[in-house]
Protein backbone atom coordinates (compact mmCIF):
# COMPACT_ATOMS: atom_id res chain seq x y z
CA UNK A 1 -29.87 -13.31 55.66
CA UNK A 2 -28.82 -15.63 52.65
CA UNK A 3 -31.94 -17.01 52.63
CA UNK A 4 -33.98 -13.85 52.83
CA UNK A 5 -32.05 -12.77 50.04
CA UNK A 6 -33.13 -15.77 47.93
CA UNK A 7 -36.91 -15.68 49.15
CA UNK A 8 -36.90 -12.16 47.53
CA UNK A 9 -35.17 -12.90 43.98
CA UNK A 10 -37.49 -15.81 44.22
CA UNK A 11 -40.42 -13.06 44.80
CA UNK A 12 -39.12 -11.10 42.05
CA UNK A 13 -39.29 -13.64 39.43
CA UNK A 14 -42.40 -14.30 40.60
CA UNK A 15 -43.56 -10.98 40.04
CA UNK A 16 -41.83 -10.87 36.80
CA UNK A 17 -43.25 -14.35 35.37
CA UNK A 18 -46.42 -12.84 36.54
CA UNK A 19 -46.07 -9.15 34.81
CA UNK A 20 -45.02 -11.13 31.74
CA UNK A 21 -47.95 -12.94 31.68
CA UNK A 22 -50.00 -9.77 32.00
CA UNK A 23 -48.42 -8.61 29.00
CA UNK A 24 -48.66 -11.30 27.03
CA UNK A 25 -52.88 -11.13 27.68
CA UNK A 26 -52.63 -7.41 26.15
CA UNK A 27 -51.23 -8.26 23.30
CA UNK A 28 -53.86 -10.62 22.42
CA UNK A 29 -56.44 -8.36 23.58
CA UNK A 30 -54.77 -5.75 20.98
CA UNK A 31 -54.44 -8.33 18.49
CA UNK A 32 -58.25 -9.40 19.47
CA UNK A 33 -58.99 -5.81 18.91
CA UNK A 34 -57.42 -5.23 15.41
CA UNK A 35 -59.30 -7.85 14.07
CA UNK A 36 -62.59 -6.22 15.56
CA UNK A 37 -61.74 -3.54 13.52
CA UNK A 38 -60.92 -5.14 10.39
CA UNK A 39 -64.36 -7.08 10.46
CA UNK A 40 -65.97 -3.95 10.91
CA UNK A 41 -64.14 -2.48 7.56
CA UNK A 42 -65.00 -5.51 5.41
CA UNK A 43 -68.42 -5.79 6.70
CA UNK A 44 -68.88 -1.59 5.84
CA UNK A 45 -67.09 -2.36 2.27
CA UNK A 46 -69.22 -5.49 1.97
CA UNK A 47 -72.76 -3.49 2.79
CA UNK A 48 -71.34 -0.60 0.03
CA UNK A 49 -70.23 -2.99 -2.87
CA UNK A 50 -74.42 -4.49 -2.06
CA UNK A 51 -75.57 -0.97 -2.55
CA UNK A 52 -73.52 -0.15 -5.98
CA UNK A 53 -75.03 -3.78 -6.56
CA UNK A 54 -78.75 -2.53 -6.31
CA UNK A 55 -77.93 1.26 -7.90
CA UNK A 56 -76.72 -0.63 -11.28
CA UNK A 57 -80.02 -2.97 -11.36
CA UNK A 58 -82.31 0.21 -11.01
CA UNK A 59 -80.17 1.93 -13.69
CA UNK A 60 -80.38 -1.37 -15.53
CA UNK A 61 -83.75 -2.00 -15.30
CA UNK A 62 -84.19 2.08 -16.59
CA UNK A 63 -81.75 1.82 -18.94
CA UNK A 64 -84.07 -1.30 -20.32
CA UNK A 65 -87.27 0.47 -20.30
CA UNK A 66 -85.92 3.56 -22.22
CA UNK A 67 -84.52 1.61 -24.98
CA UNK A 68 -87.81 -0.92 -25.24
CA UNK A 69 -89.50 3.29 -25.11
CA UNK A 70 -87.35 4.13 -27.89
CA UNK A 71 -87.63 1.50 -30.16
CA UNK A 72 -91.04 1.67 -30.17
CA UNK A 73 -91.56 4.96 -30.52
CA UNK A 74 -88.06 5.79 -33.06
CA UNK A 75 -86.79 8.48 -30.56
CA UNK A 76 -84.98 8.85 -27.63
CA UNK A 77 -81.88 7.72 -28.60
CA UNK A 78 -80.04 10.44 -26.48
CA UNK A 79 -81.49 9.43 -23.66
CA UNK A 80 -80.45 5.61 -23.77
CA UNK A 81 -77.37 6.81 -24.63
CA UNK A 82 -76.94 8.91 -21.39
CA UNK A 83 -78.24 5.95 -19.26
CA UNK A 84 -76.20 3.17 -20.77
CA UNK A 85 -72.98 5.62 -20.10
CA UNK A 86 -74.08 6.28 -16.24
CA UNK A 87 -74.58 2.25 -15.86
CA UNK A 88 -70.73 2.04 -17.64
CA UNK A 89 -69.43 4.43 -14.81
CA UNK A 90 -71.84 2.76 -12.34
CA UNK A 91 -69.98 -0.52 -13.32
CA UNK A 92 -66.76 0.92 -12.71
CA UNK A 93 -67.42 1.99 -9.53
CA UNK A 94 -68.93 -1.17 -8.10
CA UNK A 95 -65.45 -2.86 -9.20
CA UNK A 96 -63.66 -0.45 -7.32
CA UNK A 97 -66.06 -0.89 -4.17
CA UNK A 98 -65.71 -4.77 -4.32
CA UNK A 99 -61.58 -4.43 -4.48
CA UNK A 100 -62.36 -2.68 -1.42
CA UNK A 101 -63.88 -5.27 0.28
CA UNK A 102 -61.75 -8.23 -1.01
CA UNK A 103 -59.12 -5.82 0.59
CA UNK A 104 -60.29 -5.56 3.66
CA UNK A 105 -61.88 -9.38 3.87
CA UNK A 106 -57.53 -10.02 3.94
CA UNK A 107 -56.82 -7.61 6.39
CA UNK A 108 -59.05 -8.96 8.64
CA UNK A 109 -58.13 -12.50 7.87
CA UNK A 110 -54.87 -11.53 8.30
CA UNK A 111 -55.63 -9.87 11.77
CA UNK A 112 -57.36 -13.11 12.85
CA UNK A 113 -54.19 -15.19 11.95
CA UNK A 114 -52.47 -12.75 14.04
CA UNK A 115 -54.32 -12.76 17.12
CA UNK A 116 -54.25 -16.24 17.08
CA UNK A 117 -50.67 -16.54 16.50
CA UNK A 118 -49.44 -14.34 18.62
CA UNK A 119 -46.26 -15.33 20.98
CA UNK A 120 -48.69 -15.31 24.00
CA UNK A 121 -50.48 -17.74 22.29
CA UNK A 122 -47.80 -19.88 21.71
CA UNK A 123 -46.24 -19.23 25.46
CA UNK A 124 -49.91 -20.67 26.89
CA UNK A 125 -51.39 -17.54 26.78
CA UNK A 126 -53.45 -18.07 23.41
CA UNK A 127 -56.68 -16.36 21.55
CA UNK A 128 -57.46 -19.00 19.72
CA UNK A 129 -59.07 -21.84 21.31
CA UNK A 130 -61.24 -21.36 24.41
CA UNK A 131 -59.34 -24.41 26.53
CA UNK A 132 -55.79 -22.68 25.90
CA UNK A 133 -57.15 -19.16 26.88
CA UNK A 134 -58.23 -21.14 29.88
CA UNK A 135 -55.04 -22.21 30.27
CA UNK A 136 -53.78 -18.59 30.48
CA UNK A 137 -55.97 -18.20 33.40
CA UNK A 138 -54.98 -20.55 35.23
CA UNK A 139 -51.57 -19.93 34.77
CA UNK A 140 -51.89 -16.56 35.86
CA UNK A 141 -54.09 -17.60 38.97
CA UNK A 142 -51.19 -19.68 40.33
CA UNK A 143 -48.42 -16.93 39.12
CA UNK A 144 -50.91 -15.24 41.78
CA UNK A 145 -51.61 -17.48 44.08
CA UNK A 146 -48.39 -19.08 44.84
CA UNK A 147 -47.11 -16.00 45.87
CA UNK A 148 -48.14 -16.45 49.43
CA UNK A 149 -46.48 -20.22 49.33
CA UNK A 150 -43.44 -20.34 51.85
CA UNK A 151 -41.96 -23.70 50.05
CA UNK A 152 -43.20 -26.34 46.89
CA UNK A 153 -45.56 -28.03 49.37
CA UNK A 154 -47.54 -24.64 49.63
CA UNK A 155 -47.35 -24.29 45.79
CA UNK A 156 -48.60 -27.49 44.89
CA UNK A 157 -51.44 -27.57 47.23
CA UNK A 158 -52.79 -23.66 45.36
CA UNK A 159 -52.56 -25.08 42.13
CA UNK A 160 -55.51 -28.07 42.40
CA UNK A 161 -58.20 -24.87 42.58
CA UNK A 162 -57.22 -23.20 39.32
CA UNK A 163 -56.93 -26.11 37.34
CA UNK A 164 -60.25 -27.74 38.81
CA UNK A 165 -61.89 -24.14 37.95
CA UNK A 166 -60.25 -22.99 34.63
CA UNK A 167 -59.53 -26.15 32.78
CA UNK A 168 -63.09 -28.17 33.84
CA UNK A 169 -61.91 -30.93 35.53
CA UNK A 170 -63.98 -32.90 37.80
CA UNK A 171 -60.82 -33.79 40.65
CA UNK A 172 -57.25 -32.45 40.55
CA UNK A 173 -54.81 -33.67 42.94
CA UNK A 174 -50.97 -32.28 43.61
CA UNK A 175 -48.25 -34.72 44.77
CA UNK A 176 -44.93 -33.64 45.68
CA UNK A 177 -41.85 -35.93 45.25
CA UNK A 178 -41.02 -38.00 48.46
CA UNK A 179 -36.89 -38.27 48.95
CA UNK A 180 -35.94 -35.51 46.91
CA UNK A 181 -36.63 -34.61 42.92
CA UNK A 182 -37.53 -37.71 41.15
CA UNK A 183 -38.14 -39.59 43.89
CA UNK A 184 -40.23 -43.22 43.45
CA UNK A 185 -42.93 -42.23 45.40
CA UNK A 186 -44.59 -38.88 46.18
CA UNK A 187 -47.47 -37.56 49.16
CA UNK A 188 -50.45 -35.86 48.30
CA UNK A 189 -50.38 -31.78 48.61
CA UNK A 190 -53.47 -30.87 47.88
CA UNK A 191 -56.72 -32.27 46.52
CA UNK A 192 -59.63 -30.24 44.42
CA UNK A 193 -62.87 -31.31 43.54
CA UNK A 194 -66.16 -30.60 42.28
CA UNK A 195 -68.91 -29.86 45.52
CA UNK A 196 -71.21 -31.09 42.83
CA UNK A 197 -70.20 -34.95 42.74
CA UNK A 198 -69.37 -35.56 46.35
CA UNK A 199 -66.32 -37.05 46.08
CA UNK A 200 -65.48 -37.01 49.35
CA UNK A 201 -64.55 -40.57 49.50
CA UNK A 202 -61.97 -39.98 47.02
CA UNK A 203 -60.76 -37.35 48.61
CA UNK A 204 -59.85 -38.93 51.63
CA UNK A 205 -58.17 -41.95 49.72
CA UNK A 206 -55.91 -39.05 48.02
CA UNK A 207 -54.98 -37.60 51.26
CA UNK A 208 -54.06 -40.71 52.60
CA UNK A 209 -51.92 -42.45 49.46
CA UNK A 210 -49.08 -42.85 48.51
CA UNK A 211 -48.83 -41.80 44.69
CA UNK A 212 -46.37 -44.14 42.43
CA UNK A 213 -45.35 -46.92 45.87
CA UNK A 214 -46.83 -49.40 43.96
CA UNK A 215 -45.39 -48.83 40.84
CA UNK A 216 -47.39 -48.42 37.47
CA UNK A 217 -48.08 -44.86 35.26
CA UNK A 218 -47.48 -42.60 38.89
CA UNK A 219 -44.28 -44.16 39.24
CA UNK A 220 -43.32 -44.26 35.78
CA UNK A 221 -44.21 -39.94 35.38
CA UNK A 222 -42.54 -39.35 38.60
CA UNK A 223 -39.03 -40.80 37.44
CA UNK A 224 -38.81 -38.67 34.62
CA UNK A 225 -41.69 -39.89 31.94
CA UNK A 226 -43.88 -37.57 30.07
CA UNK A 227 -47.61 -36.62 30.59
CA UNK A 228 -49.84 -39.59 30.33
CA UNK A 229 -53.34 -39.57 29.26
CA UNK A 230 -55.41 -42.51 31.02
CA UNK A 231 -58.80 -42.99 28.76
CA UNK A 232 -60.34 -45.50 30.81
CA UNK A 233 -59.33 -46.05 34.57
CA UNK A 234 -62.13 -48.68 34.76
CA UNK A 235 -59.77 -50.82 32.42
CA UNK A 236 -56.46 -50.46 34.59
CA UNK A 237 -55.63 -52.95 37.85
CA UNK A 238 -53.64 -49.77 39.40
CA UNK A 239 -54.98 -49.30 42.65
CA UNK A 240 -55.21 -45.48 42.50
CA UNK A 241 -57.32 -45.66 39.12
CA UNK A 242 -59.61 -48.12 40.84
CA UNK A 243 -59.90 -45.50 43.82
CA UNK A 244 -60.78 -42.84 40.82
CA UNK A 245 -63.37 -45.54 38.81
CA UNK A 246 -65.18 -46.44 41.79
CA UNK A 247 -65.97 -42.90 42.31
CA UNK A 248 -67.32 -42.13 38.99
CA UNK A 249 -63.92 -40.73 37.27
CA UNK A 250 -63.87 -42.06 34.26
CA UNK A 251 -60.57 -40.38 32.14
CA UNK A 252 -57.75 -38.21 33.09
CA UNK A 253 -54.14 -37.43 33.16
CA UNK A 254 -50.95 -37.53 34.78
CA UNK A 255 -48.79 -34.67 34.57
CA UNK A 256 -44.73 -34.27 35.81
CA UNK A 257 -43.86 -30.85 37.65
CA UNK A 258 -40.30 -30.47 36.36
CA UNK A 259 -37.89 -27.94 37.74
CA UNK A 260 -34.47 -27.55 36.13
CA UNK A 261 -32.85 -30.56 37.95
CA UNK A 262 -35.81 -32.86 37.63
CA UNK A 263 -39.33 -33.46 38.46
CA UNK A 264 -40.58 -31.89 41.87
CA UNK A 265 -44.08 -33.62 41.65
CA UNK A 266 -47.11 -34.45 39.90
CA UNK A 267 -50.47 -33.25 38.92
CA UNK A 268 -53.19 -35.49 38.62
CA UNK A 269 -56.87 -34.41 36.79
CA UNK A 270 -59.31 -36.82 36.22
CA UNK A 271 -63.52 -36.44 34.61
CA UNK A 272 -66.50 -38.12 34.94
CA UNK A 273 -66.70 -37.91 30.87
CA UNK A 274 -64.50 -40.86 28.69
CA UNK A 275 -62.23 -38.53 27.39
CA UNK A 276 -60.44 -39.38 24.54
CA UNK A 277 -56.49 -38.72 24.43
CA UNK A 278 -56.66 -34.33 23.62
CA UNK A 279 -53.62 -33.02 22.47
CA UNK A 280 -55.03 -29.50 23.39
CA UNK A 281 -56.08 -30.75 26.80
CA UNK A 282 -52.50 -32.37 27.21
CA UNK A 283 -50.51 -29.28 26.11
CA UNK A 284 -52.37 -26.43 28.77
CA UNK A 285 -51.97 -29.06 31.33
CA UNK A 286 -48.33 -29.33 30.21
CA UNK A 287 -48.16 -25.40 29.88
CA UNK A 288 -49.83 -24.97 33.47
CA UNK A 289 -46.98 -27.63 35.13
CA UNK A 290 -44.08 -25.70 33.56
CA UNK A 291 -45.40 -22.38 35.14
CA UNK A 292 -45.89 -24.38 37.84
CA UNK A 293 -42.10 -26.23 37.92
CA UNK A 294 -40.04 -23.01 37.75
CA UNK A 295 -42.19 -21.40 41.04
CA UNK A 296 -41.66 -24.66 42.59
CA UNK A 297 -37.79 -24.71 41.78
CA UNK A 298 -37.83 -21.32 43.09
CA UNK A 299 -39.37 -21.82 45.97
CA UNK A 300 -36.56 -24.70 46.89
CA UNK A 301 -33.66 -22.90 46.03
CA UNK A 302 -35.29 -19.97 48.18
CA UNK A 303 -35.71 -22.35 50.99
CA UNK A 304 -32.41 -23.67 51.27
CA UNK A 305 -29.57 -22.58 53.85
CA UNK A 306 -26.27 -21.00 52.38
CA UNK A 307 -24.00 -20.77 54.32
CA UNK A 308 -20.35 -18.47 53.86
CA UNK A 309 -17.20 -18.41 55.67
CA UNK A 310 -15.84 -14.94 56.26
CA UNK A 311 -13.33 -12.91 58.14
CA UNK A 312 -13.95 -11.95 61.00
């Protein structure tokens, strides 16, 4: 019963990590939305100080012809006089209209800043650049789909699709820590990759290998390192980035899955482009494998047995 009882606070952060996330992607959208609106303003403003523009030429261009009229013909005066004061107040006005725009050109700079500075954005759930709001999505997809996963196995092996699918990698491939959190070694959980490339060979290599056993960046991520960009597994001896560069992969990353009392696994992308080192690529991946840690840590806690003495 114990257990039950942590499967379902495990299920209810789950749903509330998910409903956060939901709300987070409104208040972009709202953000998103109050910009809209602000563009529209200074774009109106803009098309009305361009109007006032053209009404003082005309009265300009009058005002020009009835005083070249007057001086040749000695008369008129009144009438240049009433012209040159309409193209005074004409002049006023136009400076009012364009203090209207340059008003509402800062609103709606200031409604971009805010959309894309937002707290979602800055808790992976961003407007601003079209790889973090990817990043969001993917997030949310294994919020969602890791909901059906009994233990961290489960979870790891749902997470290779939404990465693969929302951040554009070619292959993504979940290991989960062998012996316990930060274990030396880790077996694969689950292995995604693009129909496109038939990388089937590499697939089966994943399923059958054992991440980080003989040492190198695996290893070194799995015992508590930090995410490592690999720009070039054609230039590393590491078996596993051989495995990757014979099948065309030609840059990628390594990614921990940390829970609270260490890391639980790792996440592996790799793509057929030479990627250079991406700080945005590197910080949704890192975004997606927090998400990803606390389910995970959930997940284990749920799983375990508690046991109680009690009177009987």
């Amino acid at each position: 019963r114990v257990a039950a009882d942590g499967a379902k606070s495990a299920d209810e952060q789950l749903l509330a990590a998910h409903e956060e996330i939901v709300a987070a992607r409104e208040h972009v959208a709202a953000a998103q939305a109050e910009a809209e609106r602000a563009r529209a303003a200074a774009e109106r403003a803009q098309a009305a100080a361009a109007e006032k523009q053209d009404q003082l030429e005309e009265l300009r261009a009058e005002l020009e012809e009835a005083q070249a009229a007057a001086a040749d013909a000695g008369a008129g005066a009144q009438d240049t006089r009433a012209l040159r004061e309409q193209a005074e107040a004409l002049r006023i006005e136009l400076a009012q209209v364009s203090a209207e725009r340059d008003v509402a050109i800062e609103d709606l700079e200031r409604a971009r800043q805010a959309a894309a500075g937002t707290p979602a954005a800055e808790a992976a759930v961003p407007a601003a650049s079209e790889r973090t709001g990817a990043a969001a999505r993917a997030v949310q997809a294994i919020v969602l789909g890791t909901g059906a996963a009994s233990d961290l196995l489960g979870a790891l092996r749902m997470a290779t699709a939404p990465l693969a699918g929302e951040l554009g990698w070619d292959a993504v491939v979940s290991w989960q820590a062998q012996d316990g959190i930060g274990g030396a070694s880790a077996r694969c959980a689950g292995v995604t990759t693009d129909p496109n490339l038939g990388l089937w060979a590499f697939e089966s290599a994943s399923w059958g290998a054992t991440l980080g056993a003989g040492g190198g960046i695996a290893a070194g991520v799995l015992q508590g390192g930090d995410v490592q960009w690999i720009a070039d597994t054609s230039a590393s001896d590491e078996p596993r980035l051989k495995e990757a560069a014979a099948a065309g992969l030609s840059s990628g990353a390594v990614v921990p899955v940390r829970g609270p009392e260490g890391v639980l696994g790792v996440l592996e992308v790799y793509s057929q482009e030479q990627r250079a080192a991406d700080p945005e690529a590197l910080a949704a991946l890192a975004a997606v494998a927090a998400v990803l840690g606390r389910i995970g840590h959930l997940l284990t806690q749920a799983g375990k047995p508690r046991w109680g003495l009690g009177k009987m």
